[in-house]
Protein backbone atom coordinates (compact mmCIF):
# COMPACT_ATOMS: atom_id res chain seq x y z
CA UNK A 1 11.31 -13.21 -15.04
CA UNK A 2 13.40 -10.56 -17.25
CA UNK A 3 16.18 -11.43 -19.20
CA UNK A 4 19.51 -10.06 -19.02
CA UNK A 5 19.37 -7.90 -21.81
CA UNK A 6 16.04 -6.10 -20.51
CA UNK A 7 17.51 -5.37 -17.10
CA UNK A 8 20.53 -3.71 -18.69
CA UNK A 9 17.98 -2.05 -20.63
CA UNK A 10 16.69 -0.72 -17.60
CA UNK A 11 19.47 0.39 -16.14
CA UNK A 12 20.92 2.07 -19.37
CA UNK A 13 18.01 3.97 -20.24
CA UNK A 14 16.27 4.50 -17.78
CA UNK A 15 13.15 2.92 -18.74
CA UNK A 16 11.43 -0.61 -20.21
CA UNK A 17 8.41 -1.61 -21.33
CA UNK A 18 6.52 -4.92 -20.77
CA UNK A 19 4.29 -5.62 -23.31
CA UNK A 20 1.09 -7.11 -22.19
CA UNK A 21 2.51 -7.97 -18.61
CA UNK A 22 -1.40 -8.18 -17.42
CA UNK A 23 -3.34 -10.24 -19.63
CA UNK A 24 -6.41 -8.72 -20.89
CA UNK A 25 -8.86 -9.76 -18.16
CA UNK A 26 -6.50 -8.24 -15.30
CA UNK A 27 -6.20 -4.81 -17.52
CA UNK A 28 -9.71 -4.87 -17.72
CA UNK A 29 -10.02 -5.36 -14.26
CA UNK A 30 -7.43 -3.01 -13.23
CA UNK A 31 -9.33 -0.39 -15.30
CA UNK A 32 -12.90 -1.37 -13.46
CA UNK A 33 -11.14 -0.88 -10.45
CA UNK A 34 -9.73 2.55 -11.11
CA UNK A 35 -12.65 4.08 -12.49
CA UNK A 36 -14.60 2.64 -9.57
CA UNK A 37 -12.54 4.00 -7.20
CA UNK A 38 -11.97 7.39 -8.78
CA UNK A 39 -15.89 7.81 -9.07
CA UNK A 40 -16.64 6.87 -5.59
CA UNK A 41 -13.69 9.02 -4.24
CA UNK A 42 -14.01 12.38 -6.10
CA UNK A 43 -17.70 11.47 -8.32
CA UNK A 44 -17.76 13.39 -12.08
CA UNK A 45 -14.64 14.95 -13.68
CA UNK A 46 -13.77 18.32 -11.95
CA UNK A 47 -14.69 21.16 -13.52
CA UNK A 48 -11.42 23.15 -11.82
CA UNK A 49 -9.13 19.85 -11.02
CA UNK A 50 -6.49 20.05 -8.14
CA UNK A 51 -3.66 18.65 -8.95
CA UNK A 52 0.22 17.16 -7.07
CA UNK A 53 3.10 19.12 -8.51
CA UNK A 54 1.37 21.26 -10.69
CA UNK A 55 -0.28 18.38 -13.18
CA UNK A 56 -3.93 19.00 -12.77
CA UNK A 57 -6.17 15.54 -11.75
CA UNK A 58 -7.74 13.69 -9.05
CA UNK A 59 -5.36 11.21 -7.31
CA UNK A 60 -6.47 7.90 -5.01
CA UNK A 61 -4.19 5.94 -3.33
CA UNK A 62 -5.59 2.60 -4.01
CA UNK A 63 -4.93 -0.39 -1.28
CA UNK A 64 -8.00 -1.21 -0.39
CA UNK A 65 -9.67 -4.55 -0.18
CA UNK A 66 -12.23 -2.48 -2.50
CA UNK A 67 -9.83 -2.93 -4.98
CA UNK A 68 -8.52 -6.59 -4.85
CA UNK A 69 -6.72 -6.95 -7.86
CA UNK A 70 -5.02 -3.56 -7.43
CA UNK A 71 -3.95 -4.64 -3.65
CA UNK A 72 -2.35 -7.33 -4.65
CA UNK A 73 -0.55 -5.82 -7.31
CA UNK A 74 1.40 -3.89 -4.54
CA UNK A 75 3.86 -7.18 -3.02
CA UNK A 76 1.97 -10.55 -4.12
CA UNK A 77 2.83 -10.32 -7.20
CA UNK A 78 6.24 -11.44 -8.65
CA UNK A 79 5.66 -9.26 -12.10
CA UNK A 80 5.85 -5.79 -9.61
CA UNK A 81 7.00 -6.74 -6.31
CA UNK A 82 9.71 -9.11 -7.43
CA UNK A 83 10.72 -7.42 -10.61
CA UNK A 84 11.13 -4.00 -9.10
CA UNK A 85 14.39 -5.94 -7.13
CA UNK A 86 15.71 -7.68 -10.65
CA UNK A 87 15.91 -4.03 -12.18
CA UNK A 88 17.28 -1.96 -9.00
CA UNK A 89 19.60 -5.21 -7.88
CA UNK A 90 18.86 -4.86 -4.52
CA UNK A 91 16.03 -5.70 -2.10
CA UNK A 92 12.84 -3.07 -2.31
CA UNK A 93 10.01 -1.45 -0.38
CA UNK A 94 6.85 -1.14 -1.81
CA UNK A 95 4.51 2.11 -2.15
CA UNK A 96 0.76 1.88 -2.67
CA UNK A 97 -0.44 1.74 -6.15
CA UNK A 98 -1.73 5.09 -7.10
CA UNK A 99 -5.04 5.72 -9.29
CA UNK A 100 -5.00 9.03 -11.25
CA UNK A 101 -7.26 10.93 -13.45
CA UNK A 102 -5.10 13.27 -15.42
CA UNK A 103 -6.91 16.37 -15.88
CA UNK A 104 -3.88 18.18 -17.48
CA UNK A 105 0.01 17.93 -18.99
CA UNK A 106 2.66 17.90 -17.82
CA UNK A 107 5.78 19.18 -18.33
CA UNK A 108 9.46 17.51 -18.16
CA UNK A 109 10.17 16.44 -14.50
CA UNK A 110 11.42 13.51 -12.88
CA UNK A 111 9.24 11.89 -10.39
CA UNK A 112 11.55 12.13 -7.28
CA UNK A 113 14.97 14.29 -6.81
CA UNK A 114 18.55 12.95 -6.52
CA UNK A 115 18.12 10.99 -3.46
CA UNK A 116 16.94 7.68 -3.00
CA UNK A 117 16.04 6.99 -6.36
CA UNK A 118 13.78 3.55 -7.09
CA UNK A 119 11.78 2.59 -9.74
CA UNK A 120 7.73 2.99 -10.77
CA UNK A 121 4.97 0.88 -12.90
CA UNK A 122 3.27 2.48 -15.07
CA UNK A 123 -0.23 1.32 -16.51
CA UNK A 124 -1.95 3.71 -19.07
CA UNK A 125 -5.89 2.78 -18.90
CA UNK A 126 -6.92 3.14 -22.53
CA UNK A 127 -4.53 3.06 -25.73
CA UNK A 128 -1.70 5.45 -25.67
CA UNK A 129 -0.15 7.46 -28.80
CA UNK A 130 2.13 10.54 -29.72
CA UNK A 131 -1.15 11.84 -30.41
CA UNK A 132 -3.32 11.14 -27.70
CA UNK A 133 -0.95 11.60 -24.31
CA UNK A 134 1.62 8.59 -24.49
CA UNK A 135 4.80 8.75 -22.03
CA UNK A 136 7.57 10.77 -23.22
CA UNK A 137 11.08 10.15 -22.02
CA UNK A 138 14.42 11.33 -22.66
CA UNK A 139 16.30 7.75 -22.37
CA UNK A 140 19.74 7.97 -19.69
CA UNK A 141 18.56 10.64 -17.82
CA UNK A 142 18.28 8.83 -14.42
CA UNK A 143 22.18 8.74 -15.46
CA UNK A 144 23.82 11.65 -12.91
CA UNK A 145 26.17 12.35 -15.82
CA UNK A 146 23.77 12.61 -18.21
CA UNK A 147 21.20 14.47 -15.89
CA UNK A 148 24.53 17.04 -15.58
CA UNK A 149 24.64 18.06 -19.20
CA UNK A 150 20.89 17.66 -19.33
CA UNK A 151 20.75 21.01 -17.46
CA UNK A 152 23.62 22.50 -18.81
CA UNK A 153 20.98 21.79 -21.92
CA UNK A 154 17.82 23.36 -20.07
CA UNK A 155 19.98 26.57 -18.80
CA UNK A 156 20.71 27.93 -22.39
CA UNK A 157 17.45 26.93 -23.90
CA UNK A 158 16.01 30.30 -25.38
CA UNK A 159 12.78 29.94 -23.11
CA UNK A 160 14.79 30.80 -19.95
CA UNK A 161 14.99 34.55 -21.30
CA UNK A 162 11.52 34.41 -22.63
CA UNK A 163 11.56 33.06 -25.91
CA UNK A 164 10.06 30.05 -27.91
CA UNK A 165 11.58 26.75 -26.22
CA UNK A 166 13.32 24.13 -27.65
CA UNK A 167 12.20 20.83 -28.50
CA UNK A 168 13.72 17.95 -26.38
CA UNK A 169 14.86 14.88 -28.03
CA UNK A 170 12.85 12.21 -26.53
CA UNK A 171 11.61 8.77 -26.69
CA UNK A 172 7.15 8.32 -27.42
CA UNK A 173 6.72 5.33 -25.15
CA UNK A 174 3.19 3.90 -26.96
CA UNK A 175 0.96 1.30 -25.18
CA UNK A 176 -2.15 -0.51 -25.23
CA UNK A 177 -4.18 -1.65 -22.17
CA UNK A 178 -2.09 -4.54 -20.29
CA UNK A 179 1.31 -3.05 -21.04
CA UNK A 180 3.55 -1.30 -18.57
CA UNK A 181 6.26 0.99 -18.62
CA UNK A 182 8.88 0.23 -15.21
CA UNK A 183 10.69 3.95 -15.32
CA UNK A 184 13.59 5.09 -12.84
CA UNK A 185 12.61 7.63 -10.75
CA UNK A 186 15.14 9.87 -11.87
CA UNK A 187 14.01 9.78 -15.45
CA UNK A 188 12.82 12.68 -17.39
CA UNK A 189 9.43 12.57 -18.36
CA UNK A 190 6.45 14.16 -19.59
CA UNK A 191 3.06 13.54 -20.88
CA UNK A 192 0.48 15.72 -23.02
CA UNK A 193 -3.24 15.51 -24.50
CA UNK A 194 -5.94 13.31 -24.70
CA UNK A 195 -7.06 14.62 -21.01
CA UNK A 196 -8.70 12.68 -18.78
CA UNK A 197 -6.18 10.25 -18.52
CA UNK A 198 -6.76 7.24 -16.85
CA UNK A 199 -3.51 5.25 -15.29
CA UNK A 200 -2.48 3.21 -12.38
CA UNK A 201 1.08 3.66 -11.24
CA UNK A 202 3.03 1.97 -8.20
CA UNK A 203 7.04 2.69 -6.94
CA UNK A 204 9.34 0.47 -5.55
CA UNK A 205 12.26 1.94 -3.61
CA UNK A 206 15.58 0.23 -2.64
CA UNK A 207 15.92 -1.36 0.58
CA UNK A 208 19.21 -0.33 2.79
CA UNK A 209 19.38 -2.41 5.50
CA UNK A 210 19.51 -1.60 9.14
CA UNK A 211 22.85 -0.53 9.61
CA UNK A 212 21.95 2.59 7.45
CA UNK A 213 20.39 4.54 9.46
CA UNK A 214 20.13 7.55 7.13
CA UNK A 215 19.28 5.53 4.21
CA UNK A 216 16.68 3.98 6.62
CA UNK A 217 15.16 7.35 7.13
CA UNK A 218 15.90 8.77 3.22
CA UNK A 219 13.54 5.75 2.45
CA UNK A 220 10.78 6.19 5.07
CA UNK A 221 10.36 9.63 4.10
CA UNK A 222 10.31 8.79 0.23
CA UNK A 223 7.71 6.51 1.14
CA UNK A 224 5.86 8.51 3.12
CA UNK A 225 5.66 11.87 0.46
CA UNK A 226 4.58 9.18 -1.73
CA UNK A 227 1.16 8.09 -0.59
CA UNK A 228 0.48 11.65 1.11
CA UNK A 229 -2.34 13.64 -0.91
CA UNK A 230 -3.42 16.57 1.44
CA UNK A 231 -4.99 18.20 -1.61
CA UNK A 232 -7.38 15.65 -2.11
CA UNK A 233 -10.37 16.03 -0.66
CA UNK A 234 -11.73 11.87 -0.48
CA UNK A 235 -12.56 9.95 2.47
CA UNK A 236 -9.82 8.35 4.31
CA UNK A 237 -11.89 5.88 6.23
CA UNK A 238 -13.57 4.52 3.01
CA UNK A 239 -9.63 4.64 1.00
CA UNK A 240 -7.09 3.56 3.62
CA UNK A 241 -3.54 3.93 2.34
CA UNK A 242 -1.99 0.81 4.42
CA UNK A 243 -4.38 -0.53 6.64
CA UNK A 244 -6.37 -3.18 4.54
CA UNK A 245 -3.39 -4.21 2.43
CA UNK A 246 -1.17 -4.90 6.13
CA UNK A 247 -4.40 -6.70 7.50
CA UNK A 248 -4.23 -9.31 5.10
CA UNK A 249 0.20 -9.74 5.78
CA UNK A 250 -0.75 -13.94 5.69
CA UNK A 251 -2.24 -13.25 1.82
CA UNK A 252 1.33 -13.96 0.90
CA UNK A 253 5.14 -14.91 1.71
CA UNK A 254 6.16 -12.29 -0.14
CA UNK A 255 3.50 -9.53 1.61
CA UNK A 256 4.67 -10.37 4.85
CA UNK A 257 8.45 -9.68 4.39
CA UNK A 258 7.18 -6.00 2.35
CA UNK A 259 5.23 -5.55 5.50
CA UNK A 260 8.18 -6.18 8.13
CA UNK A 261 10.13 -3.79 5.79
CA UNK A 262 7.54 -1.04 6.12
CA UNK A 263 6.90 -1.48 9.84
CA UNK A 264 11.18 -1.56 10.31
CA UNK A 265 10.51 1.91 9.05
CA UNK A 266 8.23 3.12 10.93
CA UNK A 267 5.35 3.24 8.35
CA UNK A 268 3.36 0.92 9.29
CA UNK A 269 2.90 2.47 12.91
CA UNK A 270 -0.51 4.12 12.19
CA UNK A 271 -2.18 1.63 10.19
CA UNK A 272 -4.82 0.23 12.06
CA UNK A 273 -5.82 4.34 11.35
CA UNK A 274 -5.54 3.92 7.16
C-alpha cells in the first residue's frame, strides 16, 4: 500500500502523513463514534479534566462492538494493521484504538521511552492548523543519534536555570478530517490550543518472536501501560478494552493472527473480564 519512498520517509523522519486515508464517510463515522463514546463514558466536558502524563483530557479506550468502525480499525484493516508492519519492517502487535478529548497542551515528549519503540495513528477529529492545535514534530528524533544531541540541546536551553525557553525547530503537521499522521514512538512531539481536542489514535508495536523472551515481555508490558487508564473514572463493563474486539477473532484472517499474538503474550488472559 505505501511506496518506497514514503516508508523511507518514515523511517527517516520519524513521521508521515496519509492524506485522506479514510474517506469522508469513515471520518465522519469515526468522529460519531468518538464523541459517542466520550459522552457516554465521562458525559459534558470536565470542568477540572484529569489527564495521562500530565496533558489534561478524558481518555476511552475504544474496542467495543459499540464502536464498529473503530474496532475494526484495530487489525481488519490493511491501511493500520498491515501498514504499521510496511513502516516498522517487521511483524506487529496491535493496541486498542484510543479516543481522547484533549482538555489541555502539551509539551515536547515522546510517547514511549527508549525501549520497544513501534509506531501510532493519529486521527485529528476536526481541521487542524498552527493556529488551532495541529501536531508538532521535530523530524529524526526517533533517531538515537539525533535524540543524543537533542538533549545535549534541551540541557543548555536558558529555561533549565529559569529563564525564557527556547523555541524548538519543528515541523506543523496540518490535517483535515480523514487524514492521518503514522508517528514513531520515539518522536518528539507536542500539541497546543484550540482545546477540546477531539482525536482517535492507535499503536502498533513490533513483534519479536518467541525465542525472545525479554523482547516477549518488553512488548507485553508496552502493551499493557498502553490501554491502562486508572485515572479514568468510566465503566469498564460498558467499555471493555479486549473482550468484544477478541470475541469476534473469525471477523477476519488478519484479527485472528493479532489475536494469537496478544494471547502468546499473555494479554489476552483476562478478556472474557474486558
Amino acid at each position: 500500500m505505501l511506496t518506497h519512498q514514503q516508508i523511507l520517509q518514515f523511517r527517516t523522519f520519524g513521521y508521515l502523513t496519509l492524506p485522506a486515508l479514510f474517506a469522508p464517510e469513515e471520518a465522519a463515522t469515526l468522529r460519531a463514534e468518538v464523541t459517542g463514546a466520550l459522552a457516554d463514558a465521562f458525559g459534558p466536558v470536565r470542568a477540572e479534566p484529569r489527564g495521562r502524563g500530565g496533558i489534561s483530557g478524558d481518555y476511552l479506550p475504544l474496542a467495543s462492538e459499540r464502536a464498529p468502525f473503530t474496532l475494526s480499525l484495530i487489525a481488519d484493516d490493511r491501511r493500520t494493521f498491515g501498514v504499521s508492519a510496511e513502516l516498522l519492517g517487521v511483524p506487529t502487535v496491535p493496541s486498542i484504538g484510543v479516543a481522547t478529548r484533549f482538555l489541555g497542551d502539551s509539551t515536547w515528549h515522546t510517547r514511549q521511552g527508549p525501549d520497544v519503540g513501534g509506531v501510532t495513528f493519529w486521527a485529528d477529529l476536526e481541521p487542524r492548523t498552527a493556529q488551532t492545535g495541529a501536531l508538532r514534530v521535530i523530524p529524526g528524533s526517533h533517531l538515537p543519534e539525533f535524540e543524543q544531541r537533542l538533549s545535549e540541546y534541551c540541557g543548555a536551553e536558558p529555561a533549565t536555570s529559569g529563564f525564557e525557553s527556547w523555541e524548538w525547530p519543528h515541523v506543523v503537521v496540518e490535517t483535515s478530517p480523514g487524514d492521518v499522521v503514522v508517528m514513531h514512538e520515539h518522536l518528539r512531539q507536542c500539541a497546543a490550543g484550540a482545546t477540546p481536542r477531539l482525536s482517535w489514535t492507535i499503536s502498533y508495536f513490533p513483534w519479536p518472536g518467541l525465542a525472545r523472551p525479554d523482547e516477549l515481555a518488553a512488548v507485553a508490558a508496552m502493551v499493557a501501560d498502553d490501554v491502562e487508564f486508572d485515572h479514568e473514572d468510566y465503566d469498564r463493563d460498558r467499555w471493555p478494552v479486549w473482550s468484544d474486539w477478541a470475541a469476534g477473532v473469525d471477523a477476519s484472517p488478519s484479527r485472528a493472527t493479532a489475536v494469537e499474538r496478544l494471547a502468546l503474550l499473555g494479554i489476552l488472559e483476562d478478556a472474557s473480564r474486558g
